[in-house]
Protein backbone atom coordinates (compact mmCIF):
# COMPACT_ATOMS: atom_id res chain seq x y z
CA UNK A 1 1.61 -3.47 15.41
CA UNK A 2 0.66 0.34 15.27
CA UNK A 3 -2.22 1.29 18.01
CA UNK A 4 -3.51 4.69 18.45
CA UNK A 5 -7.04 5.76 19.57
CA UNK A 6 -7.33 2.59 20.94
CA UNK A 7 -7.30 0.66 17.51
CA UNK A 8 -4.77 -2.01 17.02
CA UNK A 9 -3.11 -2.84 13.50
CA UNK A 10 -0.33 -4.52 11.80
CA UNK A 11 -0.07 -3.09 8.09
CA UNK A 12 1.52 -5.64 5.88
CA UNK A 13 5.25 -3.86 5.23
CA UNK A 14 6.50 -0.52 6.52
CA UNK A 15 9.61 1.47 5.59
CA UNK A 16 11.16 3.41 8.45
CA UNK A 17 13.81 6.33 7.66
CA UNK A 18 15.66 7.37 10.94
CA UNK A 19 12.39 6.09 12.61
CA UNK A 20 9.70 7.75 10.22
CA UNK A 21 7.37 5.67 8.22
CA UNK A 22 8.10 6.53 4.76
CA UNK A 23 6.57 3.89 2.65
CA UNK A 24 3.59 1.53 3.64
CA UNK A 25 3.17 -1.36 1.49
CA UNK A 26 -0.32 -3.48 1.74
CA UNK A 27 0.07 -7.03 -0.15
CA UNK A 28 -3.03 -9.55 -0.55
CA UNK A 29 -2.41 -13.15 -1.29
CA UNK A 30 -2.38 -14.38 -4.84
CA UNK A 31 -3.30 -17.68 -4.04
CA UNK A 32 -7.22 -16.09 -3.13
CA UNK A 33 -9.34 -15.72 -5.46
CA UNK A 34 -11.01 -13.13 -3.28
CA UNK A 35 -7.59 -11.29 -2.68
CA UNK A 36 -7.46 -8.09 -5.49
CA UNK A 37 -5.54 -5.21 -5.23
CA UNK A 38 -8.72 -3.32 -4.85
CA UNK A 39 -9.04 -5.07 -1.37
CA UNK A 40 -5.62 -4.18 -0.74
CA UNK A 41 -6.43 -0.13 -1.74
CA UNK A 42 -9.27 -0.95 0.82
CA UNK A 43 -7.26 -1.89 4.23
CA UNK A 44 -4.87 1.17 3.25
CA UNK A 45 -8.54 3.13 3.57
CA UNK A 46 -8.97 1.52 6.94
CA UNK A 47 -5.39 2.42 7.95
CA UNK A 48 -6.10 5.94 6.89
CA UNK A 49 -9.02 6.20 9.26
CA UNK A 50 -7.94 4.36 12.07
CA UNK A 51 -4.54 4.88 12.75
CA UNK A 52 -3.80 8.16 10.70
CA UNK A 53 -0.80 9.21 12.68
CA UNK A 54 1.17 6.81 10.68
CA UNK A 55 0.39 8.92 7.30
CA UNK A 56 1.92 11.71 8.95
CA UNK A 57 4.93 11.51 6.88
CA UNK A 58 4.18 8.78 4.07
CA UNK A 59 5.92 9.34 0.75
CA UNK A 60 4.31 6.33 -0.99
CA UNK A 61 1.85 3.53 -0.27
CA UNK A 62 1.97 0.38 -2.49
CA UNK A 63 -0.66 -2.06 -3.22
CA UNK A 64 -0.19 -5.75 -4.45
CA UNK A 65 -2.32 -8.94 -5.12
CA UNK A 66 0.61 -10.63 -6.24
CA UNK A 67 0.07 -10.61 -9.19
CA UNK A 68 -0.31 -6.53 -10.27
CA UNK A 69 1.57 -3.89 -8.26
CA UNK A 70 0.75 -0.39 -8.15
CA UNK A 71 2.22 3.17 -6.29
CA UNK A 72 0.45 5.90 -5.33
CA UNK A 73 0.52 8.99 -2.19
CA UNK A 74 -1.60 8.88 0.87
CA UNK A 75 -4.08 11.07 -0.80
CA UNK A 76 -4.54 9.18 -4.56
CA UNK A 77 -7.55 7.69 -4.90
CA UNK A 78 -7.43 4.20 -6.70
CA UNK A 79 -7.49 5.40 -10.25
CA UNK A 80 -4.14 7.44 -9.64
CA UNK A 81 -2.43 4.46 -7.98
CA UNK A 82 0.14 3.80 -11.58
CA UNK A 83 0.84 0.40 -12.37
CA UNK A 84 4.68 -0.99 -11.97
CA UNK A 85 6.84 0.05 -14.62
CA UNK A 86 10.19 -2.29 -16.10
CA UNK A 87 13.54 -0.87 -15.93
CA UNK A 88 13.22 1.06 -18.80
CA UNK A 89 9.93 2.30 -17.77
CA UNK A 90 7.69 1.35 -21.09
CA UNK A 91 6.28 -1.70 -20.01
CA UNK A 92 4.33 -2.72 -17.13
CA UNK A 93 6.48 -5.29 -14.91
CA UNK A 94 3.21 -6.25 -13.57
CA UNK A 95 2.15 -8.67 -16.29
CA UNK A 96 5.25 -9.78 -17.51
């Protein structure tokens, strides 16, 4: 759980380096219907306003549904977060 200004949150996955959060990863539930990775771009919004301290240092934030996966930086808006690319990066590993 992360709290600052008096806000309390637990983001989904975080990736601390020597104590920095690098990487914050936001997954939604593929069994709901209601769960997209829109939604999930969404509570990274939230994040972003209420406990913004975290962003400090992000390198990456990554969004899932479970069924799509996509990267993008603390500042992309959702059209620049890319879509999950295979091994030899030419097709998406998101709909495989």
């Amino acid at each position: 759980m992360i709290i600052e200004n008096n806000q309390n949150k637990r983001p989904d996955i975080l990736l601390f380096i020597n104590g920095i959060p690098i990487v914050l990863i936001e997954l939604k539930n593929a069994a709901d219907e209601n769960a997209t990775i829109r939604k999930a771009f969404d509570q990274i919004r939230t994040y972003k306003a209420a406990i913004s301290g975290l962003f400090t240092y992000n390198a990456i934030c990554i969004i899932s549904d479970g069924m799509e996966c996509r990267a993008g930086s603390v500042s992309a808006g959702f059209s620049r977060y890319m879509t999950w690319k295979s091994a030899d990066g030419k097709k998406e590993a998101s709909h495989h």
